[in-house]
Protein backbone atom coordinates (compact mmCIF):
# COMPACT_ATOMS: atom_id res chain seq x y z
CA UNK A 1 122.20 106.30 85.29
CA UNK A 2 122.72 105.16 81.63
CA UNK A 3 121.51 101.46 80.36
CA UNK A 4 125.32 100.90 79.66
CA UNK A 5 125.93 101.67 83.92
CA UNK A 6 123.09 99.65 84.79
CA UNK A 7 124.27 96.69 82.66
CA UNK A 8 127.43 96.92 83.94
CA UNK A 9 126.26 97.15 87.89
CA UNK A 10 124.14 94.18 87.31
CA UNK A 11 126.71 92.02 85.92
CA UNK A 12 128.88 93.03 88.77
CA UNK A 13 126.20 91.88 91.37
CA UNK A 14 126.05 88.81 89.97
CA UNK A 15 129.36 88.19 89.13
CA UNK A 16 129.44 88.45 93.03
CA UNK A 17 126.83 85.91 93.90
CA UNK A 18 128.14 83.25 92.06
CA UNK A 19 130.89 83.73 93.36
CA UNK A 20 129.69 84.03 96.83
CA UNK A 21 127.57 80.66 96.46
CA UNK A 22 130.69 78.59 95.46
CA UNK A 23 132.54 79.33 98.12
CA UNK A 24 129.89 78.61 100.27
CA UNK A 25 129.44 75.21 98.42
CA UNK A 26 133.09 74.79 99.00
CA UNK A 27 133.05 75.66 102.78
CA UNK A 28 130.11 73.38 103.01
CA UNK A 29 131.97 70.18 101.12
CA UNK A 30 135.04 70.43 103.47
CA UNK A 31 133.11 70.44 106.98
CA UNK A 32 131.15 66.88 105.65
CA UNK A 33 132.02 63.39 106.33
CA UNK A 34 131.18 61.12 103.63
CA UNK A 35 130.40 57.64 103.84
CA UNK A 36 131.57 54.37 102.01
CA UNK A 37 128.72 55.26 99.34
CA UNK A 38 129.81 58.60 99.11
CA UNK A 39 127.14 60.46 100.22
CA UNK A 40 127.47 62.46 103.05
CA UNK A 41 127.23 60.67 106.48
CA UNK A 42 125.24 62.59 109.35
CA UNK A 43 126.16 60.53 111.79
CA UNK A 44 129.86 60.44 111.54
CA UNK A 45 129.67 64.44 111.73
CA UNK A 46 127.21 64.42 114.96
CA UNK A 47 129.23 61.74 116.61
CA UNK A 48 132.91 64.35 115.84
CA UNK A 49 131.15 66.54 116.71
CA UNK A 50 129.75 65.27 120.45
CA UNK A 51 133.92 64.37 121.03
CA UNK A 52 134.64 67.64 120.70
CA UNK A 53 131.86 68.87 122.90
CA UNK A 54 132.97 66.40 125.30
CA UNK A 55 136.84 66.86 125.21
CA UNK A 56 136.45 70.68 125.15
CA UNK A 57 133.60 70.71 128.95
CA UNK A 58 136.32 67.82 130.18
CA UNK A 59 139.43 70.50 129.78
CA UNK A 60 137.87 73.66 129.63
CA UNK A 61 140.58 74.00 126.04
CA UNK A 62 140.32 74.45 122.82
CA UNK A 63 139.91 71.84 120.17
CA UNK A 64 142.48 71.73 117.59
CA UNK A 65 140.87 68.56 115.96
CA UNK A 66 138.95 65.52 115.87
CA UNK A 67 140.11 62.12 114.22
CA UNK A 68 138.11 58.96 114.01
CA UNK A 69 140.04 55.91 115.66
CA UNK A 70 140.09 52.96 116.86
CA UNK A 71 141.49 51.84 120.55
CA UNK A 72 141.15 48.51 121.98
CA UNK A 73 138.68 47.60 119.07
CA UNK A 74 136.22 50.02 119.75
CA UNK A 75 135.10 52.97 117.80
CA UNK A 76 135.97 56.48 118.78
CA UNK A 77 137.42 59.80 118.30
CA UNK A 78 141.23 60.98 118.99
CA UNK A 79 141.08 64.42 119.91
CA UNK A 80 143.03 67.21 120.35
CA UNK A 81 142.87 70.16 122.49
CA UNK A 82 144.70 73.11 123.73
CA UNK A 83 144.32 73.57 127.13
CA UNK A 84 144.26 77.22 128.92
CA UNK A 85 147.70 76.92 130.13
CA UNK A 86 149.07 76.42 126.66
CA UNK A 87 150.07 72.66 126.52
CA UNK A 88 148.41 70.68 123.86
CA UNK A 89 146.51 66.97 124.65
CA UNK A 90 144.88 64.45 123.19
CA UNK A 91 142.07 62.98 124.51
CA UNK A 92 139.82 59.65 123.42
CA UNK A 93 136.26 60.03 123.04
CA UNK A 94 134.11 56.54 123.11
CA UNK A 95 131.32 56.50 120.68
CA UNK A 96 129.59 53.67 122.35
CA UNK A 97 129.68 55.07 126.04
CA UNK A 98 130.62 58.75 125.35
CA UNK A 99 133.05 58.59 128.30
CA UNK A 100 136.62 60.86 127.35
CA UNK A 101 139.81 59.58 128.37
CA UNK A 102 143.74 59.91 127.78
């Protein structure tokens, strides 16, 4: 193999890493929750994701989403789930008492 092929192969490789690594950086920075400071909020993601854990062994579906909201004044999760026979629901999950409810 000639320097000229080898330079070429090895700026190919890593023309592909980088490339590789950002969209892993970007795949990354659209799954987090950030907080009011900006940084992202662990928390906010376990809690999303424990509604959808919950919604999902409640119906047996598949969830389509998770939304923080409020109901009644207390903190939660709207979310929503497609069920096995095809019809689409949403559900509330209750941060505070974990309970899921329509």
């Amino acid at each position: 193999m000639s320097d000229r092929s080898r330079l070429a192969l090895c700026l190919t490789l890593a023309a592909l890493v980088s490339l590789l690594a950002v969209a892993d950086v970007q795949a990354q920075s659209g799954r987090s929750q950030r907080g009011d400071d900006g940084r992202a909020s662990s928390r906010q993601f376990a809690d999303s994701d424990r509604a959808a854990n919950a919604a999902r062994e409640a119906t047996g579906g598949r969830v389509l989403g998770v939304q923080g909201e409020d109901r009644d004044g207390r903190s939660g999760y709207r979310v929503r789930v497609l069920q096995p026979d095809g019809r689409v629901r949403s559900l509330h999950y209750d941060s505070a008492s974990g309970a899921v409810r329509d």
